[in-house]
Protein backbone atom coordinates (compact mmCIF):
# COMPACT_ATOMS: atom_id res chain seq x y z
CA UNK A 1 -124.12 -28.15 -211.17
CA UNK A 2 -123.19 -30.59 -213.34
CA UNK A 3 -120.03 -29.23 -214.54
CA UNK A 4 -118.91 -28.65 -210.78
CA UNK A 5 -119.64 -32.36 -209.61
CA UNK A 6 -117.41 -33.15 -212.84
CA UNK A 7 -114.44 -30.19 -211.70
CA UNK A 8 -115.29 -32.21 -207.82
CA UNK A 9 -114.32 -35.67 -209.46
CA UNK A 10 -111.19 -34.66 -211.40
CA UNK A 11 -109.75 -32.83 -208.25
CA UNK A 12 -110.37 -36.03 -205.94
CA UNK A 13 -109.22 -38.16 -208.81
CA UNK A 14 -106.26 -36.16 -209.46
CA UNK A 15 -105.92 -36.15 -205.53
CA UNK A 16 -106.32 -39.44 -205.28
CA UNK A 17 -103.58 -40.48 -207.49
CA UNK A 18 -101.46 -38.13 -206.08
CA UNK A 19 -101.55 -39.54 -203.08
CA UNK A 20 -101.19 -42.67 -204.57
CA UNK A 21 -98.44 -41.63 -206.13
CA UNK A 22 -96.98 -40.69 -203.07
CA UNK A 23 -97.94 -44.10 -200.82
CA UNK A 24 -96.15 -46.07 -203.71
CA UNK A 25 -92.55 -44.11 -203.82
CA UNK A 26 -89.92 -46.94 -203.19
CA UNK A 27 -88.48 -46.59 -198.85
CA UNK A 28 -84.82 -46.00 -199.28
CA UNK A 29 -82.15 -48.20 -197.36
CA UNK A 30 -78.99 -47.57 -197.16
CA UNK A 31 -76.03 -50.02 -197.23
CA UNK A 32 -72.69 -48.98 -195.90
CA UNK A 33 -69.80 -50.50 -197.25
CA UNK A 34 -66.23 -50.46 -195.90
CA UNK A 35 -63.59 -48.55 -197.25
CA UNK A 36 -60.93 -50.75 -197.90
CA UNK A 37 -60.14 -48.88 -200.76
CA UNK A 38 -60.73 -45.87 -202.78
CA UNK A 39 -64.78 -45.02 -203.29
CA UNK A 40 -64.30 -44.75 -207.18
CA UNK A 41 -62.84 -48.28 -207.36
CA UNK A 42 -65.84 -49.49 -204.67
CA UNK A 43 -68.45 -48.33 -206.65
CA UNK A 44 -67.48 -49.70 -209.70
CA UNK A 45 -67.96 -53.28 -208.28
CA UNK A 46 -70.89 -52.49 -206.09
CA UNK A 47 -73.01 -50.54 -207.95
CA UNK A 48 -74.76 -53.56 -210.01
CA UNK A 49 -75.08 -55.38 -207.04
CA UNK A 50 -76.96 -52.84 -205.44
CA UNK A 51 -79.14 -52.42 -208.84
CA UNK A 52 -80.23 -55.74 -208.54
CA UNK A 53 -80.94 -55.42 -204.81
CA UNK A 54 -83.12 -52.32 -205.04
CA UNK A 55 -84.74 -54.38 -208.39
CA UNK A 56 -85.92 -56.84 -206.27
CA UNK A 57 -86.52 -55.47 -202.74
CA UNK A 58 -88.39 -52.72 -204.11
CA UNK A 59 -86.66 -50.74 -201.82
CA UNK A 60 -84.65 -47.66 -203.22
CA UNK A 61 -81.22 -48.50 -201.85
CA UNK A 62 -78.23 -46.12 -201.61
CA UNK A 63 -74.51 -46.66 -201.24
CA UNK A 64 -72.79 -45.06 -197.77
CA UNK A 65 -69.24 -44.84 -198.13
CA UNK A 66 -66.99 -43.65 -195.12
CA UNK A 67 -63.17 -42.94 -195.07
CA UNK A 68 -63.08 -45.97 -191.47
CA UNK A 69 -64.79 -48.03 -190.66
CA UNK A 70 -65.97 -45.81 -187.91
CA UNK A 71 -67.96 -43.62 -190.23
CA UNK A 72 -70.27 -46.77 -190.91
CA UNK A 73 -70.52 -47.84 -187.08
CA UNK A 74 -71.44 -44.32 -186.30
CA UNK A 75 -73.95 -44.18 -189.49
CA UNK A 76 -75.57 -47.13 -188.44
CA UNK A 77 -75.94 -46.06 -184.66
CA UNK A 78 -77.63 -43.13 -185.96
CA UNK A 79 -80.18 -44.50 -188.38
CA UNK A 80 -78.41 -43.36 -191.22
CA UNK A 81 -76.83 -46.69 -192.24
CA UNK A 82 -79.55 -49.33 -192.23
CA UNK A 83 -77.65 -52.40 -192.95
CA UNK A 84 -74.02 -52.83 -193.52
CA UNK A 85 -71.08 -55.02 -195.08
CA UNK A 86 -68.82 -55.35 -192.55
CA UNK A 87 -65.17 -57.23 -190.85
CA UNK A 88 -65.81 -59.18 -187.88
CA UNK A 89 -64.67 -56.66 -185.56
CA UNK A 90 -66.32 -53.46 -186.84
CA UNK A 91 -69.56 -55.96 -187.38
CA UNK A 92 -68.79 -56.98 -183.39
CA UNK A 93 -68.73 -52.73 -182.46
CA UNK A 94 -71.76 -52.50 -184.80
CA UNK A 95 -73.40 -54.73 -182.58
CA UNK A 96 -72.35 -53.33 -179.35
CA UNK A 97 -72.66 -50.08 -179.80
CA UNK A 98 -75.05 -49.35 -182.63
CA UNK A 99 -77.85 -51.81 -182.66
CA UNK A 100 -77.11 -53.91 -185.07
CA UNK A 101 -77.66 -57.36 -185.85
CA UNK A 102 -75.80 -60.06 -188.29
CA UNK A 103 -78.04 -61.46 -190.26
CA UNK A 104 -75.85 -62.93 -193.14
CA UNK A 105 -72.17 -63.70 -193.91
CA UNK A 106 -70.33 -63.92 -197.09
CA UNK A 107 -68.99 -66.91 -198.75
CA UNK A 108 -65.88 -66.05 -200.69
CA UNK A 109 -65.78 -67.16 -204.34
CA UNK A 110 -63.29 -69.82 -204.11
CA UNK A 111 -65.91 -71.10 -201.77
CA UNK A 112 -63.48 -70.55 -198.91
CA UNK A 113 -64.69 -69.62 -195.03
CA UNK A 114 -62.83 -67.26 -194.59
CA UNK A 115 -59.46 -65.03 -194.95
CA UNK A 116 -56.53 -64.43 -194.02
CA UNK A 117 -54.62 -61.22 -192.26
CA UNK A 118 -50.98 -60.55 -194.16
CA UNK A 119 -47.68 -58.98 -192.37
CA UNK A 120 -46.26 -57.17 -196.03
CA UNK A 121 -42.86 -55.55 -196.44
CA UNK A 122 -41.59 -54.73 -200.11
CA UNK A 123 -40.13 -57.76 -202.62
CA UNK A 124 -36.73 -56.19 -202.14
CA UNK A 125 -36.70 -56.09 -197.96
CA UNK A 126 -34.38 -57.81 -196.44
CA UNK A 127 -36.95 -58.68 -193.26
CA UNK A 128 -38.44 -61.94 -194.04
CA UNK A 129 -40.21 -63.21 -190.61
CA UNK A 130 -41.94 -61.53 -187.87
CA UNK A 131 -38.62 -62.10 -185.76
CA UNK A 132 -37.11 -60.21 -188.18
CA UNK A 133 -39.76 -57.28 -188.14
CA UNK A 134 -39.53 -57.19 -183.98
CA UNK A 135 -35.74 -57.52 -183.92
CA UNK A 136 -35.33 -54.29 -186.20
CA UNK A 137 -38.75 -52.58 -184.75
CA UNK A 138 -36.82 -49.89 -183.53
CA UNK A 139 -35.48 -48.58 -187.16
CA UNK A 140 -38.64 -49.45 -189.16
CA UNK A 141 -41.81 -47.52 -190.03
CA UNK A 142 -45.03 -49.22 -189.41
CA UNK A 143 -47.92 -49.30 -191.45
CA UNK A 144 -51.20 -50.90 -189.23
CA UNK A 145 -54.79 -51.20 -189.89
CA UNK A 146 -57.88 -49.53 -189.03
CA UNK A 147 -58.27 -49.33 -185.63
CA UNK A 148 -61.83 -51.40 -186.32
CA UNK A 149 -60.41 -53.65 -188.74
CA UNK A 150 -60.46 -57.15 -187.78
CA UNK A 151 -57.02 -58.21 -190.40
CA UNK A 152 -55.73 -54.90 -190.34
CA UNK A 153 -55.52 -54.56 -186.76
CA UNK A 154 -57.32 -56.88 -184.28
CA UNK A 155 -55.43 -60.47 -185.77
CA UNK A 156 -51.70 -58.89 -185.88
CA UNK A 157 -52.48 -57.20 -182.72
CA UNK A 158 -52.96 -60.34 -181.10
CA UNK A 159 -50.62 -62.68 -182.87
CA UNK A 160 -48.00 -60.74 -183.87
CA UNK A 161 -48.00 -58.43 -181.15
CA UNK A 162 -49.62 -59.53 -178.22
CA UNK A 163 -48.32 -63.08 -178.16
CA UNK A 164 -44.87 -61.25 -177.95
CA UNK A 165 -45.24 -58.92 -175.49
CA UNK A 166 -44.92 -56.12 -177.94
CA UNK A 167 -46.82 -52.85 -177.80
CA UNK A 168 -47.04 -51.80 -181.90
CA UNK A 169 -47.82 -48.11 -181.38
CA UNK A 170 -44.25 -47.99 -179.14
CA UNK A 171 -42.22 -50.35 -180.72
CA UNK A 172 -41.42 -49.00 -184.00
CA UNK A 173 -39.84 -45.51 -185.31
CA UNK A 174 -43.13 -44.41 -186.15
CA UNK A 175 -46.29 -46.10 -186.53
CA UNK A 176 -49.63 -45.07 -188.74
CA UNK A 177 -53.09 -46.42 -188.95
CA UNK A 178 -54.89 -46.97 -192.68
CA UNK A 179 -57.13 -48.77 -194.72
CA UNK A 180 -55.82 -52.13 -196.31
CA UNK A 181 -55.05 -50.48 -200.22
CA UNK A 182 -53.52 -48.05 -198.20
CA UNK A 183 -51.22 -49.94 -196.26
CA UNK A 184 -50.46 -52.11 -199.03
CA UNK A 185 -49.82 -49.34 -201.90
CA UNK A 186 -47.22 -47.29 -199.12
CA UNK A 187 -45.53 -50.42 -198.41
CA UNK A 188 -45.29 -51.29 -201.92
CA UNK A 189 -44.06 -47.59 -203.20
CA UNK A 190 -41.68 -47.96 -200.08
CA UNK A 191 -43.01 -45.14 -198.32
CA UNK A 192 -43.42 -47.66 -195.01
CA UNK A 193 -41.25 -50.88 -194.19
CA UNK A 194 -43.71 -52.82 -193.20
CA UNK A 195 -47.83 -53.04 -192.91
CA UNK A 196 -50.77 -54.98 -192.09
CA UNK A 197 -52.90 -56.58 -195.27
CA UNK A 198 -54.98 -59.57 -195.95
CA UNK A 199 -55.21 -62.11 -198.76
CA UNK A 200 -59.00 -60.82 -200.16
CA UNK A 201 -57.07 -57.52 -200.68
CA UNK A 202 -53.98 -58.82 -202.24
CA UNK A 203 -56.28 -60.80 -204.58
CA UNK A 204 -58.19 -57.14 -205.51
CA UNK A 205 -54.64 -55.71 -205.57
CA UNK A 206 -53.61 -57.91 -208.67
CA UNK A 207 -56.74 -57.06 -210.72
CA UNK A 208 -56.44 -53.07 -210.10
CA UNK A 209 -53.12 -52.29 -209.71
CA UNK A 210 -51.07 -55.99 -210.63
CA UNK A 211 -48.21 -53.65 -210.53
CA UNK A 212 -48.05 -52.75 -206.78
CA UNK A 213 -49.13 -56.20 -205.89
CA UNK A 214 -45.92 -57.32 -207.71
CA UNK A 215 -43.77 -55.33 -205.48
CA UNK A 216 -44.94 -56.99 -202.08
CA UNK A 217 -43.93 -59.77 -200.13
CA UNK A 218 -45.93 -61.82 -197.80
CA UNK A 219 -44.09 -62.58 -194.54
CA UNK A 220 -46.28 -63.64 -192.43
CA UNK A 221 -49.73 -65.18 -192.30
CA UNK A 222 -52.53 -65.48 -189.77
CA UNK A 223 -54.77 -68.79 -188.87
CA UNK A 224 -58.33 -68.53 -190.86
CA UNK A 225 -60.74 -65.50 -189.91
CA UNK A 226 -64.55 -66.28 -190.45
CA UNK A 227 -65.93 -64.60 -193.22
CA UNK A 228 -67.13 -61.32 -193.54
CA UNK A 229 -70.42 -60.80 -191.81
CA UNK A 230 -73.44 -58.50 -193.18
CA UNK A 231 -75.44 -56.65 -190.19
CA UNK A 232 -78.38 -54.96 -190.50
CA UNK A 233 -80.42 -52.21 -187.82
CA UNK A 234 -82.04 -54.21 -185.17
CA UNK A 235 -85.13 -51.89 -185.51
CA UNK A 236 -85.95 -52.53 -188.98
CA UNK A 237 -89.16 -53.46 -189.37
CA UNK A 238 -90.23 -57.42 -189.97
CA UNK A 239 -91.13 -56.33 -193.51
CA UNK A 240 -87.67 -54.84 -194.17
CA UNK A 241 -85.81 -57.69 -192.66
CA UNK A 242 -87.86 -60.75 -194.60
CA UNK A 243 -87.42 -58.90 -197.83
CA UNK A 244 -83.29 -58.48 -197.31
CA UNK A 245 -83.01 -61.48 -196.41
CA UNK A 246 -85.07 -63.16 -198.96
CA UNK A 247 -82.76 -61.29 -201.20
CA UNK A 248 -79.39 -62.31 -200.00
CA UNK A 249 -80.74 -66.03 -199.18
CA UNK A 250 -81.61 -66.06 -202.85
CA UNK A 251 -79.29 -64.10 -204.58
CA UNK A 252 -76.59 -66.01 -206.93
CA UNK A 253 -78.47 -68.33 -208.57
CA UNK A 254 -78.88 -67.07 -211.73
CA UNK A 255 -75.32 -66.55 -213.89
CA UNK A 256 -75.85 -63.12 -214.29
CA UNK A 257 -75.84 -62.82 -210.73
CA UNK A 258 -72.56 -65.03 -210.35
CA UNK A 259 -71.04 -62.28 -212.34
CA UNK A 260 -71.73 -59.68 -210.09
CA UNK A 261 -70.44 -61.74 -206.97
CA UNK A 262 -67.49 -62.60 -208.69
CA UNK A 263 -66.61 -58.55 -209.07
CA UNK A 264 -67.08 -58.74 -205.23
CA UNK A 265 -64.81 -62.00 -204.70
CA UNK A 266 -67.90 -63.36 -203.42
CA UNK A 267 -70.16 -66.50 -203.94
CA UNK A 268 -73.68 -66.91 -202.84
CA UNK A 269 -74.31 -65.82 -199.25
CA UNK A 270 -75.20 -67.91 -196.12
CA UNK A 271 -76.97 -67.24 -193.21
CA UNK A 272 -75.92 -66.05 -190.19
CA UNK A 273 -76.22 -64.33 -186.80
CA UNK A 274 -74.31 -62.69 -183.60
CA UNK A 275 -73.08 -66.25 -182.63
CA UNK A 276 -70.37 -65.77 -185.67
CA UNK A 277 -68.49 -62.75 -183.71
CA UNK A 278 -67.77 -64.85 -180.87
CA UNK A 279 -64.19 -66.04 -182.16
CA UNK A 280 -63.54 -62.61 -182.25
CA UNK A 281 -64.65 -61.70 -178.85
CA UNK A 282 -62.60 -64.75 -177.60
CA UNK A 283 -59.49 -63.03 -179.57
CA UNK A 284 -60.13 -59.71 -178.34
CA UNK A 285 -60.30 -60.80 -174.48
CA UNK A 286 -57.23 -62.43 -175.46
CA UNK A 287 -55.33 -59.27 -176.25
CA UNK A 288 -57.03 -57.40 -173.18
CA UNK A 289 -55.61 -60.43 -171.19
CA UNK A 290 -52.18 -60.21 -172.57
CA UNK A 291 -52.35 -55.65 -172.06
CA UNK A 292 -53.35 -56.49 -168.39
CA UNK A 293 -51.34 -58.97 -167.99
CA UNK A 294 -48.06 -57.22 -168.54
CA UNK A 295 -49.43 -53.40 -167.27
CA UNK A 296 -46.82 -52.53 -164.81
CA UNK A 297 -48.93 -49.92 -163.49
CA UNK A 298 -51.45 -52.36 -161.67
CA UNK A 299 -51.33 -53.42 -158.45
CA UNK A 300 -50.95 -57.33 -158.20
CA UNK A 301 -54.51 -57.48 -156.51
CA UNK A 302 -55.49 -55.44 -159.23
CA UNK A 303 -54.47 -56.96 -161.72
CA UNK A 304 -55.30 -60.49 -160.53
CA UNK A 305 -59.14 -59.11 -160.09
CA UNK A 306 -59.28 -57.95 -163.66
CA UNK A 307 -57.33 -61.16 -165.17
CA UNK A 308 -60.08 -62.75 -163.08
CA UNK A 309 -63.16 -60.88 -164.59
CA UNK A 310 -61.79 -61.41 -168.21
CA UNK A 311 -61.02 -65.25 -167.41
CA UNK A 312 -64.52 -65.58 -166.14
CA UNK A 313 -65.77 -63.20 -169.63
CA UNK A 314 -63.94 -66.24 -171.52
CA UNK A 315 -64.97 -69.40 -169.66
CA UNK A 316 -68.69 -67.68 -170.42
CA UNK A 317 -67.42 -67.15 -174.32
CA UNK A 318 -65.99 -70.93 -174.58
CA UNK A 319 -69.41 -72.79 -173.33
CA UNK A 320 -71.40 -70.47 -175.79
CA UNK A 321 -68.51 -71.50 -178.76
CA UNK A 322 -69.11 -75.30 -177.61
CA UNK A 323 -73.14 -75.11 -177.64
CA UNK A 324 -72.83 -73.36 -181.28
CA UNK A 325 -70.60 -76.71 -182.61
CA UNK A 326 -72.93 -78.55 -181.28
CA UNK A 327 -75.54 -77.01 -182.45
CA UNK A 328 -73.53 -76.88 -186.18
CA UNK A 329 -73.42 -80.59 -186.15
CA UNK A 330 -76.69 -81.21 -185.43
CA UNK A 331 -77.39 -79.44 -188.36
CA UNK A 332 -75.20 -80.67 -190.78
CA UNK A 333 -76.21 -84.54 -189.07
């Protein structure tokens, strides 16, 4: 009897800490990052960051690399991208269309808000202006971002494009989409004349391949875009969200850490939310604008009723941008 009761207690012990065991395994969240160049190079840089993120979240957290930027969207509309390092305009599709939320943005490590979107031809081009690039369209190829990209595509869409009346996917010889190292390696092998970049990738360009980034010449650059914003799943749970964001709020401080963001081009991180894509909305209902404006396929009613709606989208956009300054000043007051 004795012996059973004793055979009884090990089982339920051993049952017990089984399940245990089990109630303790670290939840896994996974962080999609943006392909802006090969994976191999990405997870060189990111890989201690992430250490020290699954170190002190507790959380088990795994690195989702896709080939576009699409590939994270769509991950994170599925549930199989919980949070997510992303450009302004794949963060503002994120939002849209996946449920996600920005919760963060990153501060670049010259302390800078922000970065710039790059026109590049090769050092040896003759084509030194963006007058030069749409004067010759017709005899170059053209080398333009990810359709989600906010430098690679959105920006130069606008101002390079748009402003002009110019319609990039007719305009040149031929015309190709790609990620910024992309882009900037074709351009710099002279496989393209010209190509979208931006200034965080030229500066990652001179540390892996100072080379290539030797052979390019800047001809023309953007005004400042906001800083890259981090988004995570709207239906996290309040657990999950306090404990990412106590990590980001936090991390940096100690030198080791500094390290790590400086692999990343990164400082410490700031705080943020959905208020930071409006710019970007604002610029995309530009270009919309500027497409309707000059579709020769509308009627003029038509076309006056949808320059209406996106006028009236905009007006809406502008008071929200004017009650965040104000609300930024009162802050910093």
């Amino acid at each position: 009897m004795l012996k059973r009761f004793s055979r009884a207690l090990a089982a339920s012990t051993l049952l017990a800490g089984a399940l245990a065991g089990t109630a303790q395994a670290a939840e896994t969240i996974t962080f999609g990052i943006i392909s802006t160049e090969s994976s191999q190079n990405l997870r060189s840089v990111w890989e201690p960051f992430l250490a020290d993120m699954s170190k002190q979240t507790g959380y088990e957290v795994e690195a989702f690399f896709a080939p576009d930027y699409a590939g994270v969207i769509q991950g994170m509309r599925f549930d199989k991208v919980d949070l997510a390092w992303y450009g302004n305009k794949s963060a503002m599709e994120a939002v849209d269309r996946a449920g996600g939320e920005v919760f963060a943005q990153t501060v670049a490590a010259n302390g800078s808000p922000g970065y710039y979107s790059h026109l590049i031809v090769h050092k040896d081009s003759a084509l030194n202006s963006v007058e030069d690039v749409l004067k010759n369209a017709k005899s170059l190829t053209f080398a333009n971002g990810d359709p989600n990209s906010t430098s690679g595509y959105l920006v130069p869409g606008y101002y390079v494009f748009a402003k002009n009346k110019v319609d990039a996917s007719q305009a040149f010889k031929r015309s190709l989409n790609g990620s910024h190292e992309v882009n900037a390696l074709s351009v710099a092998n002279k496989q393209v004349d010209v190509g979208t970049f931006n200034s965080e990738g030229m500066e990652r360009l001179e540390i892996t391949a100072p080379d290539k980034a030797a052979q390019l010449k800047v001809i023309w650059t953007s005004p400042l875009i906001p800083a890259d914003p981090l988004v995570w799943r709207k239906s996290l749970s309040d657990e999950q969200k306090n404990r990412l964001r106590e990590f980001f709020m936090s991390y940096g401080a100690k030198p080791a850490e500094k390290e790590i963001l400086a692999a990343l081009q990164w400082a410490p991180f700031r705080a943020s939310d959905n208020d930071q894509l409006l710019p970007i909305r604002q610029l995309e209902l530009f270009k919309k604008r500027s497409e309707v404006a000059a579709d020769s396929k509308l009627s003029d009613s038509d076309r006056q009723a949808k320059l209406q709606g996106i006028d009236d989208e905009l007006a809406k956009l502008e008071q929200r941008m004017a009650e965040r300054e104000q609300k930024n000043a009162a802050k910093a007051s």
